[in-house]
Protein backbone atom coordinates (compact mmCIF):
# COMPACT_ATOMS: atom_id res chain seq x y z
CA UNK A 1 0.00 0.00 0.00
CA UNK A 2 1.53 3.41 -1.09
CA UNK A 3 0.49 6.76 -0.87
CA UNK A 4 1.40 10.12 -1.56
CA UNK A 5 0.22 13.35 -0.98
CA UNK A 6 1.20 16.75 -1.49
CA UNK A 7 -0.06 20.61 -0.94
CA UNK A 8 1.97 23.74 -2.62
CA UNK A 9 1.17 28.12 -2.51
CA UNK A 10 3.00 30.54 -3.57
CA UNK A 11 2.45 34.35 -4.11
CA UNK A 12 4.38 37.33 -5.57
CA UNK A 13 3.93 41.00 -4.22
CA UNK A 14 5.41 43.50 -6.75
CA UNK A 15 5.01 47.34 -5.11
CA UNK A 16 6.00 49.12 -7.85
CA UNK A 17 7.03 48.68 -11.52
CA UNK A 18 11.04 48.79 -10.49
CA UNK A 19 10.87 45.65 -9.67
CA UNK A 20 10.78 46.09 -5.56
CA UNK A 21 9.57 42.91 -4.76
CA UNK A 22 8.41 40.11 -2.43
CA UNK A 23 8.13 36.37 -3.55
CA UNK A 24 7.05 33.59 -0.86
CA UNK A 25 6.02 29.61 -1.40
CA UNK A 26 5.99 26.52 0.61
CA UNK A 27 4.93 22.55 0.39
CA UNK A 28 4.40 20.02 2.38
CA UNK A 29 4.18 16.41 1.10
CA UNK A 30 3.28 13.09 2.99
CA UNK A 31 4.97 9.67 1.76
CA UNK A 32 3.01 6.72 3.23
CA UNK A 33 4.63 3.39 2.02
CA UNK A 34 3.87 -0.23 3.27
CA UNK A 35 5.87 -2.87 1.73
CA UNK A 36 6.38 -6.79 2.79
CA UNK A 37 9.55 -8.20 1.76
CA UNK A 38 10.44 -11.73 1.44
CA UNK A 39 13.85 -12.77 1.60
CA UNK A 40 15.99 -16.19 0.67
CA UNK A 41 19.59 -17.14 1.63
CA UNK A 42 21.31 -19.65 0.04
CA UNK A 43 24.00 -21.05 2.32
CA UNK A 44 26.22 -23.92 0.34
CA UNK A 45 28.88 -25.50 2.74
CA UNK A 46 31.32 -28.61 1.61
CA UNK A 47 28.21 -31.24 2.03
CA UNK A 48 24.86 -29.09 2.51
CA UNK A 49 22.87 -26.85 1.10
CA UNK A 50 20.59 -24.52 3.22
CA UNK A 51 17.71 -22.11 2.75
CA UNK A 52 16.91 -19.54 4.80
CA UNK A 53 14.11 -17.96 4.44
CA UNK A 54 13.38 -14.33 6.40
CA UNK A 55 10.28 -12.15 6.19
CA UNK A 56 10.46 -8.17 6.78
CA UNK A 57 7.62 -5.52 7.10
CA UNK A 58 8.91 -2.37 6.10
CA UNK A 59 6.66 0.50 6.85
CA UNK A 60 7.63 4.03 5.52
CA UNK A 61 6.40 7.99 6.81
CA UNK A 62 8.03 10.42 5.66
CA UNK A 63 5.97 14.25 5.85
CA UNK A 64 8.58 17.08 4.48
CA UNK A 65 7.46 20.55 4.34
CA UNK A 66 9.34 23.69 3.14
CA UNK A 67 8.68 27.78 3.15
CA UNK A 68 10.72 30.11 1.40
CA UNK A 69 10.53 33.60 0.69
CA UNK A 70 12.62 36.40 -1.08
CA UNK A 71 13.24 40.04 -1.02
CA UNK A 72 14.34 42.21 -3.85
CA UNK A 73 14.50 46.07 -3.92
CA UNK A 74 16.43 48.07 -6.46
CA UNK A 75 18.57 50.33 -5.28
CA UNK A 76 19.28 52.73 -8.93
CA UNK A 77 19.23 51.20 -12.34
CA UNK A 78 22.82 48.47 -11.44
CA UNK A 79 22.50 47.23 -8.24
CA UNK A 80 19.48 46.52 -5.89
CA UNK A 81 19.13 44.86 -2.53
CA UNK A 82 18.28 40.83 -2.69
CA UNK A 83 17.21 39.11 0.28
CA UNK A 84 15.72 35.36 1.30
CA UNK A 85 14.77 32.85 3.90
CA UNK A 86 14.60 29.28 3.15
CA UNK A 87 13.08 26.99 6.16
CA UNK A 88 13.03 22.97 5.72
CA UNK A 89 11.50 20.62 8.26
CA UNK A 90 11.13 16.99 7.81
CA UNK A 91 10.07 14.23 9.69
CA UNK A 92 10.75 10.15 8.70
């Protein structure tokens, strides 16, 4: 059983046509993963041969989430201010 899910925004503020600026966006997604995994060993010694034979439930959350956001104000027509924040957060 698998499942994935996954929200996004983002938004841009421009206050004037000189490109003075303010960008933000963010996401969080959810990973959901069950998996059963069957597993065989071979061992092969002088005068035997062996199986082994293992079994292994593997369950899987993962939720990662992220917000950014960016500043940008011109200062004259060759340089301008640029500015940003970048937050990630998971959990597994």
């Amino acid at each position: 059983h698998n499942s994935d899910l996954g929200f996004g925004a983002n938004m841009k503020v421009r206050f004037d046509s000189s490109g003075h600026e303010i960008t933000a966006d963010g996401e969080i997604s959810n990973f959901k993963q069950r998996a059963l995994q069957f597993i065989r060993t071979t061992v092969n010694t002088n005068d035997t041969v062996t199986d082994l034979f293992f079994t292994s439930r593997q369950p899987l959350d993962n939720v990662i989430g992220y917000a950014k956001a960016d500043y940008i104000k011109p200062l004259n027509k060759i340089l301008k201010l640029e500015s940003g924040y970048k937050l990630t957060a998971t959990e597994i």
